[in-house]
Protein backbone atom coordinates (compact mmCIF):
# COMPACT_ATOMS: atom_id res chain seq x y z
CA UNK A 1 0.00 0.00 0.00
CA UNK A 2 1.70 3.06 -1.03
CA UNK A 3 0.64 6.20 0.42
CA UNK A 4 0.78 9.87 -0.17
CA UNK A 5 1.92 11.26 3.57
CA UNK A 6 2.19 14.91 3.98
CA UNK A 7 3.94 15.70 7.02
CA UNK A 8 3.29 19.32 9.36
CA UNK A 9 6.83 19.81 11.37
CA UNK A 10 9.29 22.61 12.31
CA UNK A 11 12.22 23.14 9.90
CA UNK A 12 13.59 19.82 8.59
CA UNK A 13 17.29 21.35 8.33
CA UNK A 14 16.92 22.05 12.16
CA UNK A 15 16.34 18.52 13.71
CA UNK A 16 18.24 16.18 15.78
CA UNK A 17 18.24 12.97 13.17
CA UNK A 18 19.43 10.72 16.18
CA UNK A 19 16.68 11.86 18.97
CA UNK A 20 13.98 13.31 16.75
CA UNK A 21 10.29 11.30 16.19
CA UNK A 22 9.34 12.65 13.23
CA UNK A 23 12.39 11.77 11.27
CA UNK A 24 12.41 8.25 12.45
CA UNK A 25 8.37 8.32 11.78
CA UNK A 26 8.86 9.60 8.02
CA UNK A 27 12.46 7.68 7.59
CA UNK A 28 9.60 4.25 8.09
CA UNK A 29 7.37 6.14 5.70
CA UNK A 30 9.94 5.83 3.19
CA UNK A 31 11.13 2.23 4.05
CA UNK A 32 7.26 0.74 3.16
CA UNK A 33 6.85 2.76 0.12
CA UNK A 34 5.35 5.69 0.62
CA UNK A 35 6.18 8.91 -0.53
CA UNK A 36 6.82 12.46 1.44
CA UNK A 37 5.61 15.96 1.41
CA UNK A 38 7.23 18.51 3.80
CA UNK A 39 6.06 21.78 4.71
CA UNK A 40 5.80 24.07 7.65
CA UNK A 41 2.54 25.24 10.07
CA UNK A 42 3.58 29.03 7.94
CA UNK A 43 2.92 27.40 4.92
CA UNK A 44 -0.86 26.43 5.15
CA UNK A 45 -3.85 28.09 3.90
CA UNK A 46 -7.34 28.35 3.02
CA UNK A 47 -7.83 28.91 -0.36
CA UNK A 48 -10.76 28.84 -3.28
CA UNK A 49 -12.65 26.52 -0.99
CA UNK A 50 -9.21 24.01 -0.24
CA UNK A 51 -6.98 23.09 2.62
CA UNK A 52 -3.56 23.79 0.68
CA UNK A 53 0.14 23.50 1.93
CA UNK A 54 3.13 25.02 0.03
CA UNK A 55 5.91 22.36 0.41
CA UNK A 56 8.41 20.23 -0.89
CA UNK A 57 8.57 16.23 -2.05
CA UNK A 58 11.02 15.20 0.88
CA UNK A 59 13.44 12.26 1.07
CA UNK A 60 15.31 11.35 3.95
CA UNK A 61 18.42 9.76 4.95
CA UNK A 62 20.50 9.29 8.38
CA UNK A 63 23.48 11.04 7.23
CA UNK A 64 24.56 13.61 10.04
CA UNK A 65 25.03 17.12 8.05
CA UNK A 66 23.05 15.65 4.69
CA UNK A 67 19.83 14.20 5.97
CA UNK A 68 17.31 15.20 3.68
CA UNK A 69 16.94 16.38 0.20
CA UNK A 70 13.93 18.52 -1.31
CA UNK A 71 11.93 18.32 -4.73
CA UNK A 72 10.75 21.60 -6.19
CA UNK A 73 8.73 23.42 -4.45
CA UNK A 74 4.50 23.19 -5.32
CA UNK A 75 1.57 23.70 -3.82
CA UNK A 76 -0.74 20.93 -2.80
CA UNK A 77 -4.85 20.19 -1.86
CA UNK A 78 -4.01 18.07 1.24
CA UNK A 79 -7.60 16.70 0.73
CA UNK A 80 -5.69 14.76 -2.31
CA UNK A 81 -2.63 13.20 0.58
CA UNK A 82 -3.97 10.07 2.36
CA UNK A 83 -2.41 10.79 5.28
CA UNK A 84 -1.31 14.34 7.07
CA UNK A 85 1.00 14.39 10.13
CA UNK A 86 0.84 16.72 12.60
CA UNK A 87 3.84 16.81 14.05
CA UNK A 88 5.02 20.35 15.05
CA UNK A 89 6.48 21.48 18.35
CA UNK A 90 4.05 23.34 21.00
CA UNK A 91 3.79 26.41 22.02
CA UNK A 92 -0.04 25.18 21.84
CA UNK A 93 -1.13 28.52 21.06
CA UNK A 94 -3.46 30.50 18.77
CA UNK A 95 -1.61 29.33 15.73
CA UNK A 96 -1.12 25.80 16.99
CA UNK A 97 -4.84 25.95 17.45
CA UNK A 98 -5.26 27.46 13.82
CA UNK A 99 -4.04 24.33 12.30
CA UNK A 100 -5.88 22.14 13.77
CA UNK A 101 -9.36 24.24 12.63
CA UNK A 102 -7.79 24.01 9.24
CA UNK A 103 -6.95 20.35 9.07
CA UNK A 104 -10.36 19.14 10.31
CA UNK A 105 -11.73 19.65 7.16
CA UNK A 106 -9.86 17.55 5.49
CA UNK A 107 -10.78 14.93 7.89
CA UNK A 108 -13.56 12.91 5.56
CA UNK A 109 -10.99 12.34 3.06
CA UNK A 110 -7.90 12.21 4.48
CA UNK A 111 -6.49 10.67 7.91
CA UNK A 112 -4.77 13.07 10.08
CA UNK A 113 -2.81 11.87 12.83
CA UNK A 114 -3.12 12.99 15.49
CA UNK A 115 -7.05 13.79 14.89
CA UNK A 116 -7.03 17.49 14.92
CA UNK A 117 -10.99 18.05 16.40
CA UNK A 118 -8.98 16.11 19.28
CA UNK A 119 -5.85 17.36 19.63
CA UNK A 120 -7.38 20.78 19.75
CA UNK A 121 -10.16 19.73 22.64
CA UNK A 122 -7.05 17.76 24.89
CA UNK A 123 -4.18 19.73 25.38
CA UNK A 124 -1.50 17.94 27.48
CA UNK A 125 -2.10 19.21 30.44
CA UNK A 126 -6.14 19.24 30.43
CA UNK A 127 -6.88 16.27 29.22
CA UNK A 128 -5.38 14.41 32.75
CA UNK A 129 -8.21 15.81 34.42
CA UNK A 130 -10.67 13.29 33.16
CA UNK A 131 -8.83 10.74 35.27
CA UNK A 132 -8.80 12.30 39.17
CA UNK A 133 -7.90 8.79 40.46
CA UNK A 134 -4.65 8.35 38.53
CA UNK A 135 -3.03 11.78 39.00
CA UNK A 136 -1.84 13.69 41.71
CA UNK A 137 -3.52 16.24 43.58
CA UNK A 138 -4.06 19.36 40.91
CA UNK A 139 -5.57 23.02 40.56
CA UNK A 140 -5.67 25.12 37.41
CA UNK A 141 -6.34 28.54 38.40
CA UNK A 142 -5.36 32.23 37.64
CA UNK A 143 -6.55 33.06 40.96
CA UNK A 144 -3.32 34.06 43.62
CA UNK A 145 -5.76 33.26 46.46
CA UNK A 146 -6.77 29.82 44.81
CA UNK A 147 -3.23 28.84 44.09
CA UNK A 148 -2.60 29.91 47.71
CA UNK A 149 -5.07 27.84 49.36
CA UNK A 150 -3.50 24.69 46.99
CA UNK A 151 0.32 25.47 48.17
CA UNK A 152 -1.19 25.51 51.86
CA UNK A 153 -2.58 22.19 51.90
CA UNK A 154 0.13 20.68 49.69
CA UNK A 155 3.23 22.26 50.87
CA UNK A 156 5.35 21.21 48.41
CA UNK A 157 4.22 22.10 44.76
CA UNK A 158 5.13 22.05 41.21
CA UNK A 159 3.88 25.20 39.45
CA UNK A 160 3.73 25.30 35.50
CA UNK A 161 2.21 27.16 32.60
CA UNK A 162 -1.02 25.38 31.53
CA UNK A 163 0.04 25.36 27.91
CA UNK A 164 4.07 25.17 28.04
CA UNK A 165 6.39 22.57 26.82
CA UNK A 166 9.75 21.38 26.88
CA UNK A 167 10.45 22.19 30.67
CA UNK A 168 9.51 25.65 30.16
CA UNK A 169 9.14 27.68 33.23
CA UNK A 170 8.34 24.75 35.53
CA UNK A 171 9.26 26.25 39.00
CA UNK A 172 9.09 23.86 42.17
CA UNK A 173 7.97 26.12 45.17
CA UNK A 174 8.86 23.97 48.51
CA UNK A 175 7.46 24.77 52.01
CA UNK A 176 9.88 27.36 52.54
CA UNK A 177 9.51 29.18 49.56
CA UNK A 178 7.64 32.76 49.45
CA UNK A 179 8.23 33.45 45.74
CA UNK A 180 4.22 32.09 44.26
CA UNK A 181 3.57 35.60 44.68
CA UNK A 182 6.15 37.00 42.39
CA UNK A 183 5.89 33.77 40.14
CA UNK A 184 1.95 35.28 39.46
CA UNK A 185 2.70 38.50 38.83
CA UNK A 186 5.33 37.57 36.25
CA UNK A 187 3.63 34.94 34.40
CA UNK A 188 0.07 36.77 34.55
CA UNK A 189 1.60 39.42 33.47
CA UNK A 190 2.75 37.43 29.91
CA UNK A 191 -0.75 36.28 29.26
CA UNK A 192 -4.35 35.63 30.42
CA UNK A 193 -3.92 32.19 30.81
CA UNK A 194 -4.26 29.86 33.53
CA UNK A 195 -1.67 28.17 35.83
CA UNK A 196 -1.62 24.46 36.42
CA UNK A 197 -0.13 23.46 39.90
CA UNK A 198 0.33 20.18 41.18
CA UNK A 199 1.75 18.45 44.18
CA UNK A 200 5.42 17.70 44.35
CA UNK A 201 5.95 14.18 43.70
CA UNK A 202 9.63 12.92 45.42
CA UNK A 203 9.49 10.02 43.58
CA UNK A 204 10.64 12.35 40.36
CA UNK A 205 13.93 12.11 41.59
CA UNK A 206 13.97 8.21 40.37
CA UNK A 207 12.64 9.44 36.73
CA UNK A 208 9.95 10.66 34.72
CA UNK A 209 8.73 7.61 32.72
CA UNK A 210 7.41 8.17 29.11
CA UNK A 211 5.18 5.45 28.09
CA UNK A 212 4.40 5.04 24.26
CA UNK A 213 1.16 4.22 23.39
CA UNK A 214 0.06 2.99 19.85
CA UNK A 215 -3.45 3.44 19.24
CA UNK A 216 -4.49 3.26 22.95
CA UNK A 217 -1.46 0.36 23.75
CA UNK A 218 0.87 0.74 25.64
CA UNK A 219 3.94 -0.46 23.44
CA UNK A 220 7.07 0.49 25.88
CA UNK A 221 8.63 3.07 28.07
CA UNK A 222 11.91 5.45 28.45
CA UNK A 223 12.76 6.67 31.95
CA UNK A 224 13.73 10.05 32.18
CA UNK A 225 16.04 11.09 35.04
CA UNK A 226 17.05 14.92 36.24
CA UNK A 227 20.01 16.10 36.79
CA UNK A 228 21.49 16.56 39.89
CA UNK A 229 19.53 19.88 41.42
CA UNK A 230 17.29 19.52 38.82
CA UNK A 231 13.51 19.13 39.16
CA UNK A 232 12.26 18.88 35.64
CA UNK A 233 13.17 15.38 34.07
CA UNK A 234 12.53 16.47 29.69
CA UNK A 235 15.24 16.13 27.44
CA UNK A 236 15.15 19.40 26.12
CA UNK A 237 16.82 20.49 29.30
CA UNK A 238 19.35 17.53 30.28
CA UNK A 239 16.97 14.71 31.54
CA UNK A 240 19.27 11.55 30.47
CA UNK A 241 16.83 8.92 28.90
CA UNK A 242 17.02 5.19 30.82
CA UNK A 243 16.03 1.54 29.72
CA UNK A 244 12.90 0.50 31.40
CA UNK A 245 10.21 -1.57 31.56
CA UNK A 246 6.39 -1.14 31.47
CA UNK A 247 5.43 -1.78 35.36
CA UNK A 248 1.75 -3.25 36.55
CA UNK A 249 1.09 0.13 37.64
CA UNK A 250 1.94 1.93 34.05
CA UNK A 251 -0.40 -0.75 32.52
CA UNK A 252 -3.26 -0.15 34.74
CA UNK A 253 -3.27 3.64 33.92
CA UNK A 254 -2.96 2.67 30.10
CA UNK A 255 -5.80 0.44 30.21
CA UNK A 256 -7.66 3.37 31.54
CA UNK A 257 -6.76 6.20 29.32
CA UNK A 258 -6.45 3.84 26.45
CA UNK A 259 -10.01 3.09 24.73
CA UNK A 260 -10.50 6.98 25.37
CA UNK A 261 -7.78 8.02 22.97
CA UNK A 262 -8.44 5.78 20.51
CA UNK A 263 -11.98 6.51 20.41
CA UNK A 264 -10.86 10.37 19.78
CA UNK A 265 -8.18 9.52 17.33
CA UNK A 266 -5.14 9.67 19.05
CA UNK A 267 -3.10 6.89 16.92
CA UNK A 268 0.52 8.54 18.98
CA UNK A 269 0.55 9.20 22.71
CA UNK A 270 3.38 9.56 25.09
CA UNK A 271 1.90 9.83 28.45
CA UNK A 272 4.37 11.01 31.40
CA UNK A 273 4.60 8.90 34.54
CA UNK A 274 6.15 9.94 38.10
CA UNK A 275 5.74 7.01 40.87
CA UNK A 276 2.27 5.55 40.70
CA UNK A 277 0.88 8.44 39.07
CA UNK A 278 -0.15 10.40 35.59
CA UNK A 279 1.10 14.00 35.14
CA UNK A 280 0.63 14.20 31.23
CA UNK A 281 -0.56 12.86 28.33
CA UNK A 282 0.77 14.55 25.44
CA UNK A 283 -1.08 14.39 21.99
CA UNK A 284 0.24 17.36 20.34
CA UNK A 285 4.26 16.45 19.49
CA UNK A 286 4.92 13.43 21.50
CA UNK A 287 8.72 12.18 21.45
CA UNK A 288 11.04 9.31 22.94
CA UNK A 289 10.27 6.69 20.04
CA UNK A 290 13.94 6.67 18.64
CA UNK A 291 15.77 5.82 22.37
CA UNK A 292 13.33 3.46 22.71
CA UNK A 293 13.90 1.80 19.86
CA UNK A 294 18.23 1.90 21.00
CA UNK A 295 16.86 0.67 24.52
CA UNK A 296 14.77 -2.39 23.71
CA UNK A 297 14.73 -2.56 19.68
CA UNK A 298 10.97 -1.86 19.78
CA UNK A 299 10.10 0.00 16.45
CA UNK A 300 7.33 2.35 17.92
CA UNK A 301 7.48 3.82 13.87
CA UNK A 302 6.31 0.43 12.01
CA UNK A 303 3.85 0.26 14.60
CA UNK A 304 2.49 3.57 14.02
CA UNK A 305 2.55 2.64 10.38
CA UNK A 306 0.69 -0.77 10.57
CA UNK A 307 -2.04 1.01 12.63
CA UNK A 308 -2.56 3.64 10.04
CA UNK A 309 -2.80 1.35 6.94
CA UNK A 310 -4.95 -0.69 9.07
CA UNK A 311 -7.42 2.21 9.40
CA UNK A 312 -6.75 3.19 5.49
């Protein structure tokens, strides 16, 4: 079955070819036949009654320095691609959000991956909520005197930006601390969004698991460990990725969250894991599928692949 696959990312010239998903997704894309169209979340539009990208035919290769190689550049109906990836980084912002307006219609004809309806409807860090018995205790407020009240009863607290990524101004605010005050002020004072603030979780300083999830299964997991003094565990700012395995606990949560995303179209999930409990589950970008693959040899991108065609 070869397919035409359009894929939505950040620069191609910019990517790690040895860390990042998307490359190893598309580099599998290739392998079965399929052929590649790049462009950029800049690059589509609404036009004459059509979801249209302006791109490049794409071909890959893991050559450090001379990884990919473009066709001319055209301009495409992606109602004519069988399948469009959306694969760029968050911010999940107002032009994040954008794209995902614009790619659900396309969705009769065309599979997008992740479903866009969805990924728009259950950002990261909201979409947790639907599961009060697996996660820790939470508030998402813009309220000082509500955040307050949660650092009194909790003591020891992480506080985040409801729609960040990466590690991004993640600020742990201990017992001792007086700075939530300031911290409002200075992140209110960037947008009119909420704060999400959960309690502390010790058990961080073991790892941050990502678990993969293939169509609602749990297919394997990377532990993600913080440097020393470090709270936050990503990659993006040092966490060193770990071989380990799936645990009864990590299973049970899966089996949970699992018929819900694939009932919303959520073919690629990484869902983040700190003790016995669910912080994240990340639809929008998720990453960790290449050091898996070094870790245990599972090939989270033929999996992806098999589940597509499946549903093609």
């Amino acid at each position: 079955m070869a397919l035409n696959v359009a894929i939505q990312m950040d620069p191609v010239e910019a990517i790690d070819i040895n860390a990042d998903s998307t490359f190893r997704i598309a580099i599998e894309a290739q392998a079965r036949g399929h052929s590649l169209f790049y462009y950029t979340p800049d690059k589509l539009a609404f036009e004459d009654g059509r979801v249209t990208a302006r791109g490049w035919p794409l071909e890959l290769r893991r050559e450090v320095g001379n990884h990919y190689t473009l066709g001319e550049e055209q301009v495409v109906d992606l109602a004519d691609m069988d399948v469009v990836w959306l694969r760029q980084d968050p911010p999940f912002d107002m032009g994040y959000i954008t794209t995902t307006h614009l790619l659900e219609m396309i969705g009769g004809k065309t599979l997008v991956v992740n479903d866009p309806f969805w990924v728009r409807n259950s950002p990261e860090k909201l979409l947790v909520l639907r599961f009060p018995d697996l996660t820790p205790p939470t508030t998402i407020a813009r309220d000082l005197q509500t955040l307050k009240e949660f650092k009194h009863k909790h003591g020891d607290i992480i506080l985040k930006p409801l729609y960040g990524n990466g590690g991004a101004g993640v600020f742990r605010l201990d017992p001792n601390d007086r700075n939530l005050s300031s911290l409002h002020e200075l992140f209110t004072g960037i947008n009119n969004e909420p704060l999400i603030a959960q309690k502390f979780l010790p058990d961080v300083s073991n790892g941050d698991k990502r678990v993969i999830l293939v169509d609602g299964e749990p297919v394997g997991a990377i532990n993600r460990v913080p440097q020393a003094g470090e709270t936050r565990s990503n990659m993006h700012v040092g966490g060193r990725p770990e071989k380990i395995a799936l645990s009864d606990r990590d299973r049970e949560i899966c089996a949970a969250i699992g018929p819900v995303l694939r009932e919303k179209g959520q073919i690629f999930v990484g869902i983040d894991v700190i003790g016995d409990y669910l912080t994240e589950i990340n639809v929008t970008s998720p990453t960790g599928i290449q050091e898996l693959e070094r870790f245990d040899g599972t090939n989270v991108a033929q999996l992806l692949w098999e589940a597509i065609e499946a549903k093609l």
